[in-house]
C-alpha atoms as a PDB file:
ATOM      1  CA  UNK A   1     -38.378 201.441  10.419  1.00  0.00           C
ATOM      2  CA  UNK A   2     -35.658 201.300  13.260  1.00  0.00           C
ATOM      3  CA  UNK A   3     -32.379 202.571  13.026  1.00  0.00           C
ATOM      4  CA  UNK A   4     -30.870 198.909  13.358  1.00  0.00           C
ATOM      5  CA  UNK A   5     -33.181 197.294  10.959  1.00  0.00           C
ATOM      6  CA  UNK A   6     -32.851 200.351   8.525  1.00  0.00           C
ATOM      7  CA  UNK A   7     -28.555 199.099   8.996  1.00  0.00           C
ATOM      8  CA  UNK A   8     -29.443 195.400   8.682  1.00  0.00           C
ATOM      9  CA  UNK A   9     -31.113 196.141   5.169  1.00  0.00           C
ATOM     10  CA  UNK A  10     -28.535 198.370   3.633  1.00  0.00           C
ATOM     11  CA  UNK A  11     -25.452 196.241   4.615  1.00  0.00           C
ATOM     12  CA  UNK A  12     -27.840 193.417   2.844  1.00  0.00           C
ATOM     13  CA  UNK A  13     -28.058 195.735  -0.328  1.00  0.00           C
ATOM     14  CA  UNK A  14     -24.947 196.681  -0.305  1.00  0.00           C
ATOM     15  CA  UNK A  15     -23.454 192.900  -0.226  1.00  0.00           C
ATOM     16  CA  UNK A  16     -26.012 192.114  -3.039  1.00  0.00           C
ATOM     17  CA  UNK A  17     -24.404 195.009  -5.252  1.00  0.00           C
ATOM     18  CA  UNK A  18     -20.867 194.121  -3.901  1.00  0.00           C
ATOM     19  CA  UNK A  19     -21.563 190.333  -5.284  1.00  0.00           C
ATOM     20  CA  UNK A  20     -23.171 191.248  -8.625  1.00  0.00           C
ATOM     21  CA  UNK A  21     -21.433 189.899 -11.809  1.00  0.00           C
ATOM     22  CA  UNK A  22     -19.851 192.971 -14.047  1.00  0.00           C
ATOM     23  CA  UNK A  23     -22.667 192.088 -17.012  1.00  0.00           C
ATOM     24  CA  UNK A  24     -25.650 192.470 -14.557  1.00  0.00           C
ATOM     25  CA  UNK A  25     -27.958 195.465 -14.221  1.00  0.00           C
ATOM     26  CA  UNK A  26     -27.509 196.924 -10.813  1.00  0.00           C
ATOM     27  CA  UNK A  27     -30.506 199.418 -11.308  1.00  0.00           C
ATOM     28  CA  UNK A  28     -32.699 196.612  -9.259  1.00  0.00           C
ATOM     29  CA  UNK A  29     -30.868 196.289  -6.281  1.00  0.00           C
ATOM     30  CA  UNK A  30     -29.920 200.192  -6.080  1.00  0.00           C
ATOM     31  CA  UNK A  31     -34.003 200.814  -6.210  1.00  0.00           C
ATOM     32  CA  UNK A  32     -34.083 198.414  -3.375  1.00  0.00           C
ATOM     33  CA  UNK A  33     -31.757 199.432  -1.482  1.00  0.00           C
ATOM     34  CA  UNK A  34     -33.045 203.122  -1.752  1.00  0.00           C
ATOM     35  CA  UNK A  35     -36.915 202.119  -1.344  1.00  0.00           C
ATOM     36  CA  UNK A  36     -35.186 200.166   2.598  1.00  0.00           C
ATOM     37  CA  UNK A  37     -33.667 203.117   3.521  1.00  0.00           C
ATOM     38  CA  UNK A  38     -36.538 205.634   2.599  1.00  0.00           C
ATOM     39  CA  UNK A  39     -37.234 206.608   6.067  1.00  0.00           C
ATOM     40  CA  UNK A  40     -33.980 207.831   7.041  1.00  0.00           C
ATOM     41  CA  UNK A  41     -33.446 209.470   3.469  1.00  0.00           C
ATOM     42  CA  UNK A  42     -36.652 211.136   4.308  1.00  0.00           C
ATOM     43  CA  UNK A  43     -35.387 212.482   7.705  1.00  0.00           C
ATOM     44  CA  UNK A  44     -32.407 213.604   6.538  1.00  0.00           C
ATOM     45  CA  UNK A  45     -33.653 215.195   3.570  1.00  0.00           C
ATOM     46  CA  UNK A  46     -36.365 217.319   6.067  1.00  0.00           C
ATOM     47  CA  UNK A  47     -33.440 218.229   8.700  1.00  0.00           C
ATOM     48  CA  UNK A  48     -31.461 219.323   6.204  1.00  0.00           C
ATOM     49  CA  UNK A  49     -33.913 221.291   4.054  1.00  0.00           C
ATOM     50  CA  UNK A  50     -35.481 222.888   7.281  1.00  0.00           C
ATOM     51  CA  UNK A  51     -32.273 223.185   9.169  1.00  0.00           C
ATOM     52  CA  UNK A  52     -29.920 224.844   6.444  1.00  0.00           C
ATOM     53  CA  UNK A  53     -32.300 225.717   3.852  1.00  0.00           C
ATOM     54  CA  UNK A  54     -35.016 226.964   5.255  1.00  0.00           C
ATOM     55  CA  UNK A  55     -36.078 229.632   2.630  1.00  0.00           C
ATOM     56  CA  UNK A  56     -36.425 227.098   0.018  1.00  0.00           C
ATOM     57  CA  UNK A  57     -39.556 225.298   1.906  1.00  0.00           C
ATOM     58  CA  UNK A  58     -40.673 228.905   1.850  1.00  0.00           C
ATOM     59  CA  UNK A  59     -42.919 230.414  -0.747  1.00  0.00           C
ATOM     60  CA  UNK A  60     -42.349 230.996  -3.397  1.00  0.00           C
ATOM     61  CA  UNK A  61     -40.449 227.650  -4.151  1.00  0.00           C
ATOM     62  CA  UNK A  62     -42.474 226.034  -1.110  1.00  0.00           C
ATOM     63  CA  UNK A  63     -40.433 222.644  -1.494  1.00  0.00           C
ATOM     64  CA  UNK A  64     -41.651 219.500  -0.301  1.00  0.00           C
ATOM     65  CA  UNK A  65     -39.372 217.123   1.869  1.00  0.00           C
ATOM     66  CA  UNK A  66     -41.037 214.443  -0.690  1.00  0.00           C
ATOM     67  CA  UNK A  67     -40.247 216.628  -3.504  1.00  0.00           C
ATOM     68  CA  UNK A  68     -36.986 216.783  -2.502  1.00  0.00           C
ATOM     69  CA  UNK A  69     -36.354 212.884  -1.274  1.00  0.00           C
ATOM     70  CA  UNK A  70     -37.391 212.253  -5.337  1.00  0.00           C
ATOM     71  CA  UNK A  71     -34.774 214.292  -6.713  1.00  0.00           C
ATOM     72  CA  UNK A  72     -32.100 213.041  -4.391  1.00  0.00           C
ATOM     73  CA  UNK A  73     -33.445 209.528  -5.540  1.00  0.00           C
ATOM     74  CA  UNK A  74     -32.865 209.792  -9.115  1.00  0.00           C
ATOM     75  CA  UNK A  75     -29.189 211.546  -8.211  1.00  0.00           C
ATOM     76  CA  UNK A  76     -28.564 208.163  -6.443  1.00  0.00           C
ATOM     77  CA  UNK A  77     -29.706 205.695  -8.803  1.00  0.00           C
ATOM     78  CA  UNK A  78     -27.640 207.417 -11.300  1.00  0.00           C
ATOM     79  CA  UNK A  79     -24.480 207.766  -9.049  1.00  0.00           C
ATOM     80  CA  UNK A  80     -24.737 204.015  -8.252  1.00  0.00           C
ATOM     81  CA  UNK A  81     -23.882 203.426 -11.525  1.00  0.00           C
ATOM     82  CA  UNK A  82     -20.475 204.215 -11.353  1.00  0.00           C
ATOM     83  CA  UNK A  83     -20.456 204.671  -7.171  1.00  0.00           C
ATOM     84  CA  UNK A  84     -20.771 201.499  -5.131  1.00  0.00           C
ATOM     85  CA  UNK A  85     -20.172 202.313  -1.519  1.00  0.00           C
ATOM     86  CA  UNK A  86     -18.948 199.417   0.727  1.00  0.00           C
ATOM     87  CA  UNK A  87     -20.443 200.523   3.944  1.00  0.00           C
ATOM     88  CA  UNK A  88     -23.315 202.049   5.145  1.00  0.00           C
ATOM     89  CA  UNK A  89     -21.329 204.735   6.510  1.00  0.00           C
ATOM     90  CA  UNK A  90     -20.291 205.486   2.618  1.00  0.00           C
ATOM     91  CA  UNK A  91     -23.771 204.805   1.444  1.00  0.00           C
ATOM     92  CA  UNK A  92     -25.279 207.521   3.694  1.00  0.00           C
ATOM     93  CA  UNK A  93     -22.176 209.986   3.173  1.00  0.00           C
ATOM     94  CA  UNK A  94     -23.078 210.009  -0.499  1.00  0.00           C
ATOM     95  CA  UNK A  95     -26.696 210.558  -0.026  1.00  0.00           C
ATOM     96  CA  UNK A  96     -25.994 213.424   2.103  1.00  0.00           C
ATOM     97  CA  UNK A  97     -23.218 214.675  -0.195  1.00  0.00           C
ATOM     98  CA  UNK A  98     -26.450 214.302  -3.075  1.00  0.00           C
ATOM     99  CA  UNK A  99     -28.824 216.012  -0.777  1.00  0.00           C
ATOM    100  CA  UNK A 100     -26.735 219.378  -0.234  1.00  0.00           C
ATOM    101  CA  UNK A 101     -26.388 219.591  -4.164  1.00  0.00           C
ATOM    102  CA  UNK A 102     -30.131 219.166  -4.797  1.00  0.00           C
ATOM    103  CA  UNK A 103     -30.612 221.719  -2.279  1.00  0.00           C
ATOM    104  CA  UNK A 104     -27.911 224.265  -4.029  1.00  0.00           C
ATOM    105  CA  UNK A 105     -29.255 223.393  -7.484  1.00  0.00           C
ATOM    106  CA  UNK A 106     -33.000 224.209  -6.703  1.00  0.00           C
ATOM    107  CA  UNK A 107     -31.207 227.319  -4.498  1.00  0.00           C
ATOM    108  CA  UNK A 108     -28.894 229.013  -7.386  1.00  0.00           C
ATOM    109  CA  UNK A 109     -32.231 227.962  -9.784  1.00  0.00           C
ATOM    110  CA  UNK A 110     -34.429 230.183  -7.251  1.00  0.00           C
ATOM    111  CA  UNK A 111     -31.739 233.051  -7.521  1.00  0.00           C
ATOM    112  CA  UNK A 112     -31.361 233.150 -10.648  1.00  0.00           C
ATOM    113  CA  UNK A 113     -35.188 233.036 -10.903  1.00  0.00           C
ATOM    114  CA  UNK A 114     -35.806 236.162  -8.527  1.00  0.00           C
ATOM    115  CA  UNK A 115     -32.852 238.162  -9.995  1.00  0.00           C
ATOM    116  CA  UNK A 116     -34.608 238.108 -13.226  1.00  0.00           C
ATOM    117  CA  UNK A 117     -37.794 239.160 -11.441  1.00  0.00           C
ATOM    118  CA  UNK A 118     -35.993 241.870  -9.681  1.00  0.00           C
ATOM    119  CA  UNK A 119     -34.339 243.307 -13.560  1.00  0.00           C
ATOM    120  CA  UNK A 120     -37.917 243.072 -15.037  1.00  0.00           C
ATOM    121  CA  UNK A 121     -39.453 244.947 -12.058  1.00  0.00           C
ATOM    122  CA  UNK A 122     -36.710 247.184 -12.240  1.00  0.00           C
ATOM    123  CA  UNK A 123     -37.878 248.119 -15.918  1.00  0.00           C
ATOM    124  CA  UNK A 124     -41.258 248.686 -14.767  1.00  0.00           C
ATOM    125  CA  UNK A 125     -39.547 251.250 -11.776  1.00  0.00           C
ATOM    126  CA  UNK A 126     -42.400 250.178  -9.273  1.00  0.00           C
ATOM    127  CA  UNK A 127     -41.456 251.628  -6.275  1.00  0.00           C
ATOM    128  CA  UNK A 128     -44.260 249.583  -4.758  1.00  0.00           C
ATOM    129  CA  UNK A 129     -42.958 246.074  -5.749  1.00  0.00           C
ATOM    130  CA  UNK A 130     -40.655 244.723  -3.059  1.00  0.00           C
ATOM    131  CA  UNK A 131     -36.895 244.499  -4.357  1.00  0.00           C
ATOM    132  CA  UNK A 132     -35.951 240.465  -3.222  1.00  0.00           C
ATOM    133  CA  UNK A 133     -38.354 237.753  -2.903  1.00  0.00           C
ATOM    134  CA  UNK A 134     -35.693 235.099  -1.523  1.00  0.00           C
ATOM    135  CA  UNK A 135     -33.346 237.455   0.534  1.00  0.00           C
ATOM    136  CA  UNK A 136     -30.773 236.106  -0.678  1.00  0.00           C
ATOM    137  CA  UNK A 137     -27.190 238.258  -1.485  1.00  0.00           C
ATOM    138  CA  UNK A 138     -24.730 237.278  -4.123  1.00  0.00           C
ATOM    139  CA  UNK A 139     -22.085 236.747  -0.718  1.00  0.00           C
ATOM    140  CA  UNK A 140     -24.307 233.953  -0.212  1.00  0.00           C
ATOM    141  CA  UNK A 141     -23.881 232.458  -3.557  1.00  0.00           C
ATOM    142  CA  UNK A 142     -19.951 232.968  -3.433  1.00  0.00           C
ATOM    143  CA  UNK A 143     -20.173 231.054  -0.035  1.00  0.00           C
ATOM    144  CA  UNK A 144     -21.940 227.620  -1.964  1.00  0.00           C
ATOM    145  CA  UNK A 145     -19.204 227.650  -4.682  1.00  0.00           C
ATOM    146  CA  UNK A 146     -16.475 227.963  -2.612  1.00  0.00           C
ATOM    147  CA  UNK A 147     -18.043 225.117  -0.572  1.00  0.00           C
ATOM    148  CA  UNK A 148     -18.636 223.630  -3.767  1.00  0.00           C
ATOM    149  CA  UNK A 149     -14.639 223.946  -4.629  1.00  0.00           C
ATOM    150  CA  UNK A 150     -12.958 222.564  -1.481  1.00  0.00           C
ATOM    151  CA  UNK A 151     -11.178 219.510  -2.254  1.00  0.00           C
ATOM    152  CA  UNK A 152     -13.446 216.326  -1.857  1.00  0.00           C
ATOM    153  CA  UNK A 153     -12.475 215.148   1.789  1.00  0.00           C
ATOM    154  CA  UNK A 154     -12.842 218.743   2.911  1.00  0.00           C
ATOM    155  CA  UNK A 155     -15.762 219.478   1.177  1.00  0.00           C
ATOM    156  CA  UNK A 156     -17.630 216.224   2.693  1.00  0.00           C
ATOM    157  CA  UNK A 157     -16.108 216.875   6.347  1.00  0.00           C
ATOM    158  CA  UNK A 158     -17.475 221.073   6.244  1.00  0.00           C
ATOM    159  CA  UNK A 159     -21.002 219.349   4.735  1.00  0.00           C
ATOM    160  CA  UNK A 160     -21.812 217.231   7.625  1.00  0.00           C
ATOM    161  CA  UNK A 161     -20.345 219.252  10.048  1.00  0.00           C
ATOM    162  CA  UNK A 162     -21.161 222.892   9.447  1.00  0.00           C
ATOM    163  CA  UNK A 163     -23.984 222.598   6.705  1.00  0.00           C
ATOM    164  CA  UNK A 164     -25.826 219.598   7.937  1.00  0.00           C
ATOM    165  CA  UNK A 165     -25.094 220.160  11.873  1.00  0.00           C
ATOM    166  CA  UNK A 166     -23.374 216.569  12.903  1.00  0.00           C
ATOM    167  CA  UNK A 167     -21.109 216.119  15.694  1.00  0.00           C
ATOM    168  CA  UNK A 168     -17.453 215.445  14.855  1.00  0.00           C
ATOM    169  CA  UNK A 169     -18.106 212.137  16.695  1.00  0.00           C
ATOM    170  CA  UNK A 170     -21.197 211.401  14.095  1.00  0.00           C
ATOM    171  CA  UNK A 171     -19.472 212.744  10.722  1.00  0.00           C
ATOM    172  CA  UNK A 172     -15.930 210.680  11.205  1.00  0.00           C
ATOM    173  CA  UNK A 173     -18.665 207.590  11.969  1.00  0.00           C
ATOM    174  CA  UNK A 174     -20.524 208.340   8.464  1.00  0.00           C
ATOM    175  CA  UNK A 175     -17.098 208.785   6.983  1.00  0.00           C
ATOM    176  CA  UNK A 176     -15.049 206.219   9.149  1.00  0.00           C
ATOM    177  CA  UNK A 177     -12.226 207.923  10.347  1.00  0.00           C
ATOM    178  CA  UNK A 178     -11.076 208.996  13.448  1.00  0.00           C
ATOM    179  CA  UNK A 179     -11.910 212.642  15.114  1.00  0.00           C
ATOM    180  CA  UNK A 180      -8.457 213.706  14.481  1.00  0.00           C
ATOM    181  CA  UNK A 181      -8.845 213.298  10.939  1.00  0.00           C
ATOM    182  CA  UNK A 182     -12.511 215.359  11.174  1.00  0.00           C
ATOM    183  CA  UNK A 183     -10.823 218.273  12.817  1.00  0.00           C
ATOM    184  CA  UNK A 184      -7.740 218.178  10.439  1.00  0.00           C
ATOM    185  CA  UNK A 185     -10.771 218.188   7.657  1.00  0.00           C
ATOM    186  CA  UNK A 186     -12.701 220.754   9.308  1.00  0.00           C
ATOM    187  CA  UNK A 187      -9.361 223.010   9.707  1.00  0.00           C
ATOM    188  CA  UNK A 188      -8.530 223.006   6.800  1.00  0.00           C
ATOM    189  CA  UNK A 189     -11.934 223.705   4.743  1.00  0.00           C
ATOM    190  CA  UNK A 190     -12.352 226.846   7.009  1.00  0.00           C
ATOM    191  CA  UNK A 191      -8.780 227.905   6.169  1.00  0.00           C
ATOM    192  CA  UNK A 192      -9.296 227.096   2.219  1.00  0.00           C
ATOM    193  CA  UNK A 193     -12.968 229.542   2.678  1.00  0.00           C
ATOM    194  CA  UNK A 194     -11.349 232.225   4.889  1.00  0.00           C
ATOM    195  CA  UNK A 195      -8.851 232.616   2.083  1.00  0.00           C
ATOM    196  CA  UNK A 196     -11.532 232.634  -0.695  1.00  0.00           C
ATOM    197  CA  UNK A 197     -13.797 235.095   0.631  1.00  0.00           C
ATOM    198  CA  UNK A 198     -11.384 237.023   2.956  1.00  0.00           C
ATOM    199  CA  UNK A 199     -13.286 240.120   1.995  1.00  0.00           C
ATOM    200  CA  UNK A 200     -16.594 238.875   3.430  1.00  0.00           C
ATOM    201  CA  UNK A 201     -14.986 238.992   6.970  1.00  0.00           C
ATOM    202  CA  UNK A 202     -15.055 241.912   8.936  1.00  0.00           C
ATOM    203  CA  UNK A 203     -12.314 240.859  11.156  1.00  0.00           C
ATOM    204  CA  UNK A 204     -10.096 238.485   9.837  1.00  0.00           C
ATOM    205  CA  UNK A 205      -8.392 235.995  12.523  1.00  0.00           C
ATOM    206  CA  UNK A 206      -4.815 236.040  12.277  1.00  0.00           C
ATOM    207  CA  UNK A 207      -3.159 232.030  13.286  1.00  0.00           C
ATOM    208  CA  UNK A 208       0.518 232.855  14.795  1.00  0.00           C
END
């Protein structure tokens, strides 16, 4: 499906939803709208779980973009329930914002997962056994919850931009501001984190 038509059918959703007495069931429409845009949600599911994520495709979680696309699915259809974007921009921005909290779900679920492994082979004092299956250091789970904790607009902005890899250009698009407002975003989230996890850097950088 081509990026325009892919547009075309969301705006049409969207209008649908927009137009939809207060009594009505939107659950229809939402699966509708989410079954016309399954091709993008698919690609941007796979760049982001192969971009930023990586590990999780990896055994032994080995998840599936399709896997993954279903989860963010059901997220949606339950966020549209109380969340009706007006644009397509917002209707993407909140699948992607769904996406990266999938992805940190199943990723705190597979730490928690292999620390218990690592206690029970600790028990057993195998020398043999290898000590981490996912590589992963607790750093990296005090990085996702201080993502996790940035004020919304912040939060959004450092997701697209530093998690998910968009241009500024692309990610004030999605989010329809201007550039300014990205990189007053963007400045901000990485001034909220440096202050957070100050002793994860080994040189600070010091703003006259």
């Amino acid at each position: 499906m081509g990026e325009e038509h892919t547009t075309a059918v969301v705006e049409r959703y969207l209008i649908e939803l927009a137009e939809l007495p207060g009594d009505a069931s939107a659950e229809p429409i939402v699966r509708a709208l989410l079954a016309g845009s399954v091709d993008r949600l698919h690609l941007l599911c796979a760049t982001l779980l192969h971009r930023n994520y990586p590990r999780l495709a990896r055994p032994p979680l080995n998840l599936q973009v399709d896997e993954m696309l279903s989860g963010v699915v059901e997220r949606m259809i339950k966020a549209m329930r109380v969340v009706r974007p007006g644009t397509v921009r917002q209707f993407f921005a909140l699948a992607n914002q769904h996406m990266r909290w999938e992805l940190n779900e199943l990723a705190r679920r597979l730490d928690h997962e292999t620390r218990a492994v690592e206690l029970r082979e600790s028990a057993i004092g195998d020398p043999a056994t290898p000590s981490s299956v996912s590589q992963v250091s607790p750093n990296t789970v005090r990085m996702l919850a201080a993502i996790d904790a940035l004020p919304d607009d912040e939060r959004e902005t450092f997701s697209l931009v530093r998690v998910q890899g968009m241009t500024q250009t692309d990610a004030a698009a999605v989010l329809n501001v201007s550039v300014k407002t990205i990189q007053r975003r963007l400045n901000r989230s990485l001034l909220l984190l440096g202050e957070k996890l100050r002793d994860l850097q080994p040189h600070p950088v010091h703003h006259g």
